[in-house]
C-alpha atoms as a PDB file:
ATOM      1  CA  UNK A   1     -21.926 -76.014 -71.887  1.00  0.00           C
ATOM      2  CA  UNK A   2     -20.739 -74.398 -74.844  1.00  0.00           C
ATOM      3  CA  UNK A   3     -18.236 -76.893 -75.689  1.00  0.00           C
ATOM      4  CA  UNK A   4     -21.595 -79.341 -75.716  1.00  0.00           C
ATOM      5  CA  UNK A   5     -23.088 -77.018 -78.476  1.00  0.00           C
ATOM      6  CA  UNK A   6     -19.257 -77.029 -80.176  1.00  0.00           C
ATOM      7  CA  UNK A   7     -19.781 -80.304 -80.409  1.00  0.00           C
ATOM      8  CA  UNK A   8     -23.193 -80.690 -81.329  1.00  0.00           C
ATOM      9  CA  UNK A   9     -22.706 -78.450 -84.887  1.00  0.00           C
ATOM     10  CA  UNK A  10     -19.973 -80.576 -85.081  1.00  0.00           C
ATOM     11  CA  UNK A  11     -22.542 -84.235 -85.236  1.00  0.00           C
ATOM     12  CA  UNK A  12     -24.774 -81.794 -87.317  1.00  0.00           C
ATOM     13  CA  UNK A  13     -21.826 -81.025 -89.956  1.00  0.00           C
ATOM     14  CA  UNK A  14     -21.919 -77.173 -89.571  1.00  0.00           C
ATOM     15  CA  UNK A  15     -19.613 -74.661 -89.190  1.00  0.00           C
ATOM     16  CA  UNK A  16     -18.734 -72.535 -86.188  1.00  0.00           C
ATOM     17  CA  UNK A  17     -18.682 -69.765 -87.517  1.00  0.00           C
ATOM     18  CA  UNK A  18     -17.539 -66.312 -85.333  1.00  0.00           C
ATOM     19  CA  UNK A  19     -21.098 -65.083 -85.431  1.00  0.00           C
ATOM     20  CA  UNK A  20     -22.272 -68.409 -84.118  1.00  0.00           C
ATOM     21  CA  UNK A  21     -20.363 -68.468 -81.583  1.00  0.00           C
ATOM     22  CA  UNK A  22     -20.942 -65.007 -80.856  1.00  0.00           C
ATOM     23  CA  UNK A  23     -24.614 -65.956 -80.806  1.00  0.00           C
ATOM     24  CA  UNK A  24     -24.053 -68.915 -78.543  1.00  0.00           C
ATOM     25  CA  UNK A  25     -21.621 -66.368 -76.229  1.00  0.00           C
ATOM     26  CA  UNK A  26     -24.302 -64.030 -75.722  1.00  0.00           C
ATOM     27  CA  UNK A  27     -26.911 -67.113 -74.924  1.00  0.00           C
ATOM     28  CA  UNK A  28     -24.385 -68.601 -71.993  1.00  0.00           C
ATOM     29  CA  UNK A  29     -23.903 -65.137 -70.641  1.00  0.00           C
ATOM     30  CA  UNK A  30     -27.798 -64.283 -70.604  1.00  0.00           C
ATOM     31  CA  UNK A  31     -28.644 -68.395 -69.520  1.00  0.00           C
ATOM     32  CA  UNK A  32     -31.775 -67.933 -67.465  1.00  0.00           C
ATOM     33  CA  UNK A  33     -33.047 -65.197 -69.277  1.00  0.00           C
ATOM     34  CA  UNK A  34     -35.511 -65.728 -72.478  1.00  0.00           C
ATOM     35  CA  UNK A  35     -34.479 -63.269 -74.750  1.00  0.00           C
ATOM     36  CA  UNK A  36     -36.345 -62.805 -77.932  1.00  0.00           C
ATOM     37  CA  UNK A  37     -34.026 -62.176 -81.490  1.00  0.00           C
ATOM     38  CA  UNK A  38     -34.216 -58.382 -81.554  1.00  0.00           C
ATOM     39  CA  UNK A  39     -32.263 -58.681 -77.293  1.00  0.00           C
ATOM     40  CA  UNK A  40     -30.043 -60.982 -78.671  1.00  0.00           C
ATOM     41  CA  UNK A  41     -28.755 -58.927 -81.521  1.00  0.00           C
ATOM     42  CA  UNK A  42     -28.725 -55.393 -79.625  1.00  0.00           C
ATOM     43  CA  UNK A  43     -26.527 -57.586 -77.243  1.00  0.00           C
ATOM     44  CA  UNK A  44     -24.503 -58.510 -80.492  1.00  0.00           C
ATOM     45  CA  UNK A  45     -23.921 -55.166 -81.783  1.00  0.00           C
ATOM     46  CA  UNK A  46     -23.015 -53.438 -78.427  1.00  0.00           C
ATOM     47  CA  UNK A  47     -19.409 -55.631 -79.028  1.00  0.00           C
ATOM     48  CA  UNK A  48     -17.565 -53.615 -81.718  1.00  0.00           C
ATOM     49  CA  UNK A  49     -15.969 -56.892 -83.522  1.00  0.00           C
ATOM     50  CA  UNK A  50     -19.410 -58.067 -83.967  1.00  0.00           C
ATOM     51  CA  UNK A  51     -21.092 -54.650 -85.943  1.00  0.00           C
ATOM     52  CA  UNK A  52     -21.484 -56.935 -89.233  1.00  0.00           C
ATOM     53  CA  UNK A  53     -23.876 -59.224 -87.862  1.00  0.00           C
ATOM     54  CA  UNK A  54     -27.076 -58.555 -89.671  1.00  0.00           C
ATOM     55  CA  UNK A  55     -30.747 -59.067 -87.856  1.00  0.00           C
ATOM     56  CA  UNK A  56     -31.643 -62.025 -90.241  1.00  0.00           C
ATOM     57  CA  UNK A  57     -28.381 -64.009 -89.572  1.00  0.00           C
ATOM     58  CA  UNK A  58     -29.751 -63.903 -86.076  1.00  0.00           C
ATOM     59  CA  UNK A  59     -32.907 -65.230 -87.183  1.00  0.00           C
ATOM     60  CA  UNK A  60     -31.817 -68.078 -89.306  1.00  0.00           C
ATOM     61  CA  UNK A  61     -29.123 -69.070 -86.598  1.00  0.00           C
ATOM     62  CA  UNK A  62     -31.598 -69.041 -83.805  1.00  0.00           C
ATOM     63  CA  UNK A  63     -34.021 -71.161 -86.060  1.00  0.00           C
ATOM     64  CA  UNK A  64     -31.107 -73.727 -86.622  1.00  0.00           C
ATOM     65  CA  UNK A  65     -29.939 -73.554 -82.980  1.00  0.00           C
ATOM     66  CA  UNK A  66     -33.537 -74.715 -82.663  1.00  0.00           C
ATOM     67  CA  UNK A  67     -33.756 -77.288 -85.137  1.00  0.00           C
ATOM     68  CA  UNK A  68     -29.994 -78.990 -83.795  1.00  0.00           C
ATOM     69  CA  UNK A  69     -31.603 -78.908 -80.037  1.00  0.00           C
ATOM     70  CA  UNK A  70     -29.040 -76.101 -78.322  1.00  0.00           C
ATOM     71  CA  UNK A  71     -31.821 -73.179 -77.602  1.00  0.00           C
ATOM     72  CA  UNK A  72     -35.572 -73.674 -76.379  1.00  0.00           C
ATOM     73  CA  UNK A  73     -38.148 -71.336 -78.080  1.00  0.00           C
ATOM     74  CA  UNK A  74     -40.939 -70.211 -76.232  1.00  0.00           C
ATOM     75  CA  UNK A  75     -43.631 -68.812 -78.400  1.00  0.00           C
ATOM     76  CA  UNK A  76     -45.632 -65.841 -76.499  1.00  0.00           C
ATOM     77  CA  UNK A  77     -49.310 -65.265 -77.391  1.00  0.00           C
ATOM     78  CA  UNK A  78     -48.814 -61.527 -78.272  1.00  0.00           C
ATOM     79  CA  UNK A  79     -45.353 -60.705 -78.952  1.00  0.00           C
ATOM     80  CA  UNK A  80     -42.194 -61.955 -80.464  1.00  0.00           C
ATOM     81  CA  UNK A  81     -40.629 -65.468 -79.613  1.00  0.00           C
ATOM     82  CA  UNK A  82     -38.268 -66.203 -76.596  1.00  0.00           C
ATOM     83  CA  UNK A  83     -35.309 -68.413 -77.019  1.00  0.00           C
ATOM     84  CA  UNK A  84     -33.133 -69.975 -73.809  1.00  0.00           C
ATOM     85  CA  UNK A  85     -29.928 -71.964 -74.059  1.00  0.00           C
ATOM     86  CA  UNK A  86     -31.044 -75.519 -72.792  1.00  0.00           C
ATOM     87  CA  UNK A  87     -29.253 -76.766 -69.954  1.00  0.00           C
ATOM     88  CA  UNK A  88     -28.480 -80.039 -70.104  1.00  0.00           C
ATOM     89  CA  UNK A  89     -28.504 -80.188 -66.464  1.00  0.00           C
ATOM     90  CA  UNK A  90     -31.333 -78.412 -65.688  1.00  0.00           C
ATOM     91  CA  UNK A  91     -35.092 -79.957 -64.663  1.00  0.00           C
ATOM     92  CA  UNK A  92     -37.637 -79.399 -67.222  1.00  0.00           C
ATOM     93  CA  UNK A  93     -39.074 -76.064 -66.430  1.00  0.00           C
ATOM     94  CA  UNK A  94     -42.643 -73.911 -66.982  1.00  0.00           C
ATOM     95  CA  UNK A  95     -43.049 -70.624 -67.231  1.00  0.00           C
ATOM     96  CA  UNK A  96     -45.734 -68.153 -65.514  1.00  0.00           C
ATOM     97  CA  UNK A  97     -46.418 -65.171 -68.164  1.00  0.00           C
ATOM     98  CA  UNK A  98     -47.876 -61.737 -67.167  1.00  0.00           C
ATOM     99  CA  UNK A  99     -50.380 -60.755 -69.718  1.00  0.00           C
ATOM    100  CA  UNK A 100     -49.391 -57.135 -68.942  1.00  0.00           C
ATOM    101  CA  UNK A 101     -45.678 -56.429 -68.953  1.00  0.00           C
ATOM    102  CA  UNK A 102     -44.751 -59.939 -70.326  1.00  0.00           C
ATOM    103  CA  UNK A 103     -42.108 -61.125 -67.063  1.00  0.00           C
ATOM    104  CA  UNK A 104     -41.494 -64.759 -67.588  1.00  0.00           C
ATOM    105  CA  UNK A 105     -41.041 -66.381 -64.371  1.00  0.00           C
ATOM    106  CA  UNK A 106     -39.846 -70.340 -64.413  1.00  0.00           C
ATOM    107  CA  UNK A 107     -41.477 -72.679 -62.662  1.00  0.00           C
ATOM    108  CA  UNK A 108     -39.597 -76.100 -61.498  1.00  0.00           C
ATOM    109  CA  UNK A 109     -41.109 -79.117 -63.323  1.00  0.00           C
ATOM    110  CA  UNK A 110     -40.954 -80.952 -59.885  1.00  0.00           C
ATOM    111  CA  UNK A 111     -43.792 -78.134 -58.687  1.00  0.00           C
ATOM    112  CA  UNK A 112     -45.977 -78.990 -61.112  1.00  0.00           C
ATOM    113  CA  UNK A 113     -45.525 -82.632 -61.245  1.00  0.00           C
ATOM    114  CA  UNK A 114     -48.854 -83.786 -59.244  1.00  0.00           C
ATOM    115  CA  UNK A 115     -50.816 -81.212 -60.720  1.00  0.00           C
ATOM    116  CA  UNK A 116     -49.971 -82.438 -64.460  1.00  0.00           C
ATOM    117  CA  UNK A 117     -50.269 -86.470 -63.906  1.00  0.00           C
ATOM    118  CA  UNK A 118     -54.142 -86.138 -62.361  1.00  0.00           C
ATOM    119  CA  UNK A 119     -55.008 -84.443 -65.003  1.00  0.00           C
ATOM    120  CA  UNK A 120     -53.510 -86.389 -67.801  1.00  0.00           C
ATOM    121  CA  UNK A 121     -54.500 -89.702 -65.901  1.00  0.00           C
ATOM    122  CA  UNK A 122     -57.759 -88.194 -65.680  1.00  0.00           C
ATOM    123  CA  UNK A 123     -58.252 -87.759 -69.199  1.00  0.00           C
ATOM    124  CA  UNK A 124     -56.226 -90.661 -70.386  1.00  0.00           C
ATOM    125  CA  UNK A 125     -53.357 -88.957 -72.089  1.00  0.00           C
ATOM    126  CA  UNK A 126     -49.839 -89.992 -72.483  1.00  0.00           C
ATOM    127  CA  UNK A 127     -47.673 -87.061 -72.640  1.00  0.00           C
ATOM    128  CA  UNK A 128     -45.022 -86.756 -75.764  1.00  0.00           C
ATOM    129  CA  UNK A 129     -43.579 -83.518 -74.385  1.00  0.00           C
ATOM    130  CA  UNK A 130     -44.068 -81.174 -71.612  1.00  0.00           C
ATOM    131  CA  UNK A 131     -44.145 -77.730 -71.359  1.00  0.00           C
ATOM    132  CA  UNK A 132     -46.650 -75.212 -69.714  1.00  0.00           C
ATOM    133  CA  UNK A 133     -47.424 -71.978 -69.921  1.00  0.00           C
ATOM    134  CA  UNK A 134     -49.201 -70.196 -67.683  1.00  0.00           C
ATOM    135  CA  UNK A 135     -50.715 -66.599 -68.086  1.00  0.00           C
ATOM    136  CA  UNK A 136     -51.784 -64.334 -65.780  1.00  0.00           C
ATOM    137  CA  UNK A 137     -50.926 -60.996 -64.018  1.00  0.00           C
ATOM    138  CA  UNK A 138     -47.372 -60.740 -62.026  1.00  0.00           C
ATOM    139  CA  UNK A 139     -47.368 -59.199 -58.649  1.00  0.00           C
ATOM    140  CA  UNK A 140     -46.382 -56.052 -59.970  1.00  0.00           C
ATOM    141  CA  UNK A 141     -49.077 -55.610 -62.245  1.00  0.00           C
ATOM    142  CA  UNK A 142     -51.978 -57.082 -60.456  1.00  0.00           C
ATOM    143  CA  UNK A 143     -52.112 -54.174 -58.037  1.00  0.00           C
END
């Protein structure tokens, strides 16, 4: 997987640079999680070869990651954005949000399938991507 995204800053004509690849290290060894910029740099700055990484570096690489197609961003209604390293093996995938302690819990495309085509053949519309969101309380926080 990280050769793909090698590869693909490669196509793109950019660099791989040691903090992008740090960045991109840190992504494949947290894959499944969805960690916002501030997780991604503590993660950073825990390694001692990687101390000079500033906080806005992180930004502006995980906007270009974005941009170039190697992480997923999941904006969140009231806190910071979550990124993921897409898998370019995995299923699409939703995401059930607690509105309390903010637990992100992915949801298999494949579950939501039937639910998603009634309602957009129901109101007639053709889909150009897919992604859901839905909020409510985990089962931790709903007692």
């Amino acid at each position: 997987m990280l050769n793909q995204a090698y590869h693909l800053l490669k196509e793109c004509n950019l660099r791989i640079t040691p903090q992008r690849k740090a960045i991109l290290e840190i992504l494949y060894n947290y894959r499944g999680n969805h960690l916002e910029v501030e997780n991604i740099y503590e993660l950073l700055t825990v390694k001692d070869n990687n101390k000079r990484i500033g906080l806005a570096t992180v930004y502006r690489t995980m906007e270009l990651f974005e941009k170039i197609g190697i992480v997923s961003r999941l904006s969140m209604e009231n806190s910071s954005a979550r990124y993921e390293l897409i898998m370019y093996d995995k299923l699409m995938h939703h995401h059930l949000i607690c509105l309390k302690c903010g637990q992100l819990v992915e949801l298999d495309d494949r579950i939501a399938e039937e639910f998603k085509n009634r309602i957009l053949e129901d109101k007639g519309f053709e889909v150009a991507d897919k992604s859901m969101k839905i909020y409510g309380y985990c089962s931790s926080c709903k007692r």
